[in-house]
N, C-alpha and C. Protein backbone atom coordinates (compact mmCIF):
# COMPACT_ATOMS: atom_id res chain seq x y z
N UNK A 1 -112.58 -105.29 173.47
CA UNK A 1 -112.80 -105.94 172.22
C UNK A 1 -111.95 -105.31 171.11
N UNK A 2 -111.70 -103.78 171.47
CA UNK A 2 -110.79 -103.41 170.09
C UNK A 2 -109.58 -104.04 169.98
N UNK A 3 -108.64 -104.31 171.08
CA UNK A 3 -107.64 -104.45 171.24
C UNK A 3 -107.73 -105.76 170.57
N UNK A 4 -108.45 -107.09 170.71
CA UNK A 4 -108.41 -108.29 170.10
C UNK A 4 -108.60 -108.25 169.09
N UNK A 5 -109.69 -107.40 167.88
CA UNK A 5 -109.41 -106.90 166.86
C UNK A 5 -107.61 -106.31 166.11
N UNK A 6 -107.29 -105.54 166.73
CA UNK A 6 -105.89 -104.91 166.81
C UNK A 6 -104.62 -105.62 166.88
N UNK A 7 -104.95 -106.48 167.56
CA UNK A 7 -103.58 -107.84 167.66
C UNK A 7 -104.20 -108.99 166.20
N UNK A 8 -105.01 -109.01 165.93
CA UNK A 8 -105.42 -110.07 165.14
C UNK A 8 -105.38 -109.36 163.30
N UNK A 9 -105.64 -107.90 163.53
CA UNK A 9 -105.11 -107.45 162.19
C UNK A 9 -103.88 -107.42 162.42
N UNK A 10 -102.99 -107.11 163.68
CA UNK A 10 -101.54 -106.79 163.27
C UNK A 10 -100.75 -107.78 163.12
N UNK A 11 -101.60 -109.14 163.19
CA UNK A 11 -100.77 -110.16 162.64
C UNK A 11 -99.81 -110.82 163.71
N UNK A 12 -100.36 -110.76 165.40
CA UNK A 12 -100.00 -110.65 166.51
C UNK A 12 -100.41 -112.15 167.32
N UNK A 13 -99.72 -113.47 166.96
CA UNK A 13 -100.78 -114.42 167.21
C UNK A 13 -100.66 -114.75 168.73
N UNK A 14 -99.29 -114.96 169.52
CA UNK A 14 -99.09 -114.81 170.75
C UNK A 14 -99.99 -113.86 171.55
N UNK A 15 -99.79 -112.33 170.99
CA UNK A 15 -100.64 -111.53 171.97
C UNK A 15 -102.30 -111.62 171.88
N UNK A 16 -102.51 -112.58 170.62
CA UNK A 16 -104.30 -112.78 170.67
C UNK A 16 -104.86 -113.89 171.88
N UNK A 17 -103.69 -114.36 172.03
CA UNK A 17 -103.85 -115.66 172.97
C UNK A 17 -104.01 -114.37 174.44
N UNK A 18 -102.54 -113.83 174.58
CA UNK A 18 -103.25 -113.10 175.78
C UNK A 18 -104.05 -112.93 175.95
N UNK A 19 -104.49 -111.61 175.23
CA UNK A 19 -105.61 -110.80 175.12
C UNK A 19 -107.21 -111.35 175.13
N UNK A 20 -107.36 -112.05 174.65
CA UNK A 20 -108.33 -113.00 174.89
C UNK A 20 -108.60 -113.78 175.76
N UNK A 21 -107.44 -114.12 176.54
CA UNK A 21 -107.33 -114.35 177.88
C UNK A 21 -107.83 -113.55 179.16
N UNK A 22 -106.90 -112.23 178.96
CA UNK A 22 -107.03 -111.22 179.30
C UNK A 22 -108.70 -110.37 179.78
N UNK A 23 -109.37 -110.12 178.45
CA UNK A 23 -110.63 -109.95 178.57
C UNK A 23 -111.11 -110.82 179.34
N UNK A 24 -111.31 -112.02 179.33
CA UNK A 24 -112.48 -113.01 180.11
C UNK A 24 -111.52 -112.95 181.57
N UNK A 25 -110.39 -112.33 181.99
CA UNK A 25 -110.39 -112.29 183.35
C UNK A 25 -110.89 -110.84 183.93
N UNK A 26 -111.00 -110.10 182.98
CA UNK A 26 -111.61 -108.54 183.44
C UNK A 26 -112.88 -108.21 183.19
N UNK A 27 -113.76 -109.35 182.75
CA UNK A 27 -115.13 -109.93 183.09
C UNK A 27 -115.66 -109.95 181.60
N UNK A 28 -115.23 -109.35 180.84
CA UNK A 28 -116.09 -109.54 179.50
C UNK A 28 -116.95 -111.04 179.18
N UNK A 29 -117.33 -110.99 178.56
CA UNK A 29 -118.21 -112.31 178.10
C UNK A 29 -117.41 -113.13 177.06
N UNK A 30 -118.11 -114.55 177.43
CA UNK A 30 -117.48 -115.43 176.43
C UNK A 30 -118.27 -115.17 175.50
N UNK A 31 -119.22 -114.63 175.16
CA UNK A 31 -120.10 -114.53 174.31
C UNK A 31 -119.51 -113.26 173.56
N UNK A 32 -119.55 -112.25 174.48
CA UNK A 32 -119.03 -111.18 173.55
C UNK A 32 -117.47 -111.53 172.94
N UNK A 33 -116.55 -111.57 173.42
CA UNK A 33 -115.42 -112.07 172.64
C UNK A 33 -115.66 -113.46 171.41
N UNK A 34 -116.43 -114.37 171.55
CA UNK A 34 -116.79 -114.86 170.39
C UNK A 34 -117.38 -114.04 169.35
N UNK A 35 -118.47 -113.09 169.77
CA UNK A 35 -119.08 -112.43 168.60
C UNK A 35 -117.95 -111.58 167.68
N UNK A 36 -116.59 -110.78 168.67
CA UNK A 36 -115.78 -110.32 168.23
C UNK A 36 -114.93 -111.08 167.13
N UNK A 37 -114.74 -112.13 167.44
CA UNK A 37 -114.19 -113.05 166.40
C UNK A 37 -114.96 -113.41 165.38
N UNK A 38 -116.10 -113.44 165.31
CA UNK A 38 -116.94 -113.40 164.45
C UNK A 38 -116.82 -112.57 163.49
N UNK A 39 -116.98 -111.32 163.99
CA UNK A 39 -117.07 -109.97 163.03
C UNK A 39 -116.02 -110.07 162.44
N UNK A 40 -114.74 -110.26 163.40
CA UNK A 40 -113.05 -110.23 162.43
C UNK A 40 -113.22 -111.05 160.87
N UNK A 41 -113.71 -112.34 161.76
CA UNK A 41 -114.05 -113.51 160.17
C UNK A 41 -114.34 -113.05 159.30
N UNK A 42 -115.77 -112.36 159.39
CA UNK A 42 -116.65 -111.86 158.46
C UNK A 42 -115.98 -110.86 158.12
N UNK A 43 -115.23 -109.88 158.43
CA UNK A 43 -114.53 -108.49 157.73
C UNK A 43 -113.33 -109.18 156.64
N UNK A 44 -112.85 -110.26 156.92
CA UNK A 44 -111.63 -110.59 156.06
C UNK A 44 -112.27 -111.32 155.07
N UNK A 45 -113.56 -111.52 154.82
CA UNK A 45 -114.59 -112.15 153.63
C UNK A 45 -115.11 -110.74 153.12
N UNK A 46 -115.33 -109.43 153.46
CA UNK A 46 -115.81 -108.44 152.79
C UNK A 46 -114.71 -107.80 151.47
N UNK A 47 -115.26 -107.87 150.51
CA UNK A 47 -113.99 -107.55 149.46
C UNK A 47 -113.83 -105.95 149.65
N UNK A 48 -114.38 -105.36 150.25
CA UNK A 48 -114.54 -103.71 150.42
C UNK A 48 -112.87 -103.96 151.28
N UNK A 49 -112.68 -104.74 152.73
CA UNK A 49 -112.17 -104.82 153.51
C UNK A 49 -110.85 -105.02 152.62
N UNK A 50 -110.90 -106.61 151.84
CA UNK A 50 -109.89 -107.32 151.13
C UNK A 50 -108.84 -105.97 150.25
N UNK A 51 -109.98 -105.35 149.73
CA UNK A 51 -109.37 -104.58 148.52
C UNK A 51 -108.18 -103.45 149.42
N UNK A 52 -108.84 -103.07 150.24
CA UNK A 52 -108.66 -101.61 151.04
C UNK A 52 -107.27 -102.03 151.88
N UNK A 53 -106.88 -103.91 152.60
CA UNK A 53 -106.74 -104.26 153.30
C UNK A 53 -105.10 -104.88 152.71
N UNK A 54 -105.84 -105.73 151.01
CA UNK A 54 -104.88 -106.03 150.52
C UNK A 54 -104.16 -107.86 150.93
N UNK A 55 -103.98 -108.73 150.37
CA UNK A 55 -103.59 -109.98 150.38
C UNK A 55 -102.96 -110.24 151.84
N UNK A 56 -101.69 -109.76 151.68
CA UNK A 56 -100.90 -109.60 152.86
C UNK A 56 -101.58 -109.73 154.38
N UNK A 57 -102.38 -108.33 154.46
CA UNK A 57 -102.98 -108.43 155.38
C UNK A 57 -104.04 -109.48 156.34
N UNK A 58 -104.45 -109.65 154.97
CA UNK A 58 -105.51 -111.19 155.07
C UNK A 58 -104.79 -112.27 155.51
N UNK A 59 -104.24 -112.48 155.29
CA UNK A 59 -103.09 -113.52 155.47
C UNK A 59 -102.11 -113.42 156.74
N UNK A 60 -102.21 -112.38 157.29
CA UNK A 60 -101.35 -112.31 158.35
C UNK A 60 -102.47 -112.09 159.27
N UNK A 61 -103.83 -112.27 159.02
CA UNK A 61 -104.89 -112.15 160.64
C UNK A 61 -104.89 -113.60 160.79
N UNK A 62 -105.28 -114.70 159.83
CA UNK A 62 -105.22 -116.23 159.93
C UNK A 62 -104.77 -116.81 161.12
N UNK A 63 -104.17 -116.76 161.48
CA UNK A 63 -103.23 -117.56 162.42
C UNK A 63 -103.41 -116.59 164.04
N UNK A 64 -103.59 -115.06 163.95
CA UNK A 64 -104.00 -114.63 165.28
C UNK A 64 -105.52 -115.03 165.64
N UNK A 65 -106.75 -114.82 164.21
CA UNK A 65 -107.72 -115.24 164.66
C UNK A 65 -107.67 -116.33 164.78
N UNK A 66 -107.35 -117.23 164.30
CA UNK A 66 -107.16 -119.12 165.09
C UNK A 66 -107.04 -119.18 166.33
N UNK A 67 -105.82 -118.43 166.74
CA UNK A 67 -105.41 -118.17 168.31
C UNK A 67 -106.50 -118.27 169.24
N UNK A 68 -106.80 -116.91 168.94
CA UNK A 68 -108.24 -116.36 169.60
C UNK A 68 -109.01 -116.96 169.52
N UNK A 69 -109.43 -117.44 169.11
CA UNK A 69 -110.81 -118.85 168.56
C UNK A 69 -110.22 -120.10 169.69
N UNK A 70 -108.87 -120.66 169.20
CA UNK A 70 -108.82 -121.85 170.17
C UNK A 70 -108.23 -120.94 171.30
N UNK A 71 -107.95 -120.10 171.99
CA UNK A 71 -108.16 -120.25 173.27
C UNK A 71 -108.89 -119.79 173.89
N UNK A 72 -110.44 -119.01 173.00
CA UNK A 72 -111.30 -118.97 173.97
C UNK A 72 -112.02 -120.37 174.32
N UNK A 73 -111.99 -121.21 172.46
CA UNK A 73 -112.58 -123.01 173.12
C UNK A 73 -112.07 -123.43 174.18
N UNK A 74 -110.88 -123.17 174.37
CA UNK A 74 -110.10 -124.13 175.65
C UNK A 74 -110.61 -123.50 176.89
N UNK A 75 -111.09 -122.42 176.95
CA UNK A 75 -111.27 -121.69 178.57
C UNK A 75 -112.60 -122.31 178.59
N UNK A 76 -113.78 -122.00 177.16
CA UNK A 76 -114.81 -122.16 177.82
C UNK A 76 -114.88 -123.73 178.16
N UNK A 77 -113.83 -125.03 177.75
CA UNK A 77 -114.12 -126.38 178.13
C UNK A 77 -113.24 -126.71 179.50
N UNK A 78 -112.27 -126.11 179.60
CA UNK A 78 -111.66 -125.86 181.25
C UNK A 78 -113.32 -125.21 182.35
N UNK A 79 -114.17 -124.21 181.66
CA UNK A 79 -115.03 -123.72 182.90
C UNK A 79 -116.31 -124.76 182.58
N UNK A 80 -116.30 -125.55 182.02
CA UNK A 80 -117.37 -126.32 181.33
C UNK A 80 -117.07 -127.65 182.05
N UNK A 81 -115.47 -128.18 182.68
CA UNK A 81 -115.48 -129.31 183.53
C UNK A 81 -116.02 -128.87 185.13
């Protein structure tokens, strides 16, 4: 889970797709990698985070957490047919 954190602050949107991939083939949960994306959401809404974190930064997780978000939807509706 850190590592999907880690690609998604570094502004890494290709490797969130891996990585998220990645996890659910080395058994993690779809559940737990959703909750992970969760928390990311919620940290880039904390102004403690924003301030410390800075515009830029915010702005460059957008598009990895999207990643991560649609391709865990797509796995769980591929294991869902």
């Amino acid at each position: 889970m850190i590592a999907i954190v880690m690609v998604i602050v570094g502004g890494r949107e290709p490797c969130a797709e891996k990585i998220v991939k990645g996890a659910l083939q080395q058994g993690s949960s779809w559940h737990d990698i959703d909750k992970t994306l969760q928390i990311v959401a919620g940290l880039q809404k904390l102004d403690c985070f924003a301030k410390a974190a800075g515009p830029e930064v915010l702005a460059r997780m957008e598009k990895p957490l999207a990643a991560g978000r649609r391709t865990l939807q797509q796995v769980k509706s591929v294991e869902g047919q």
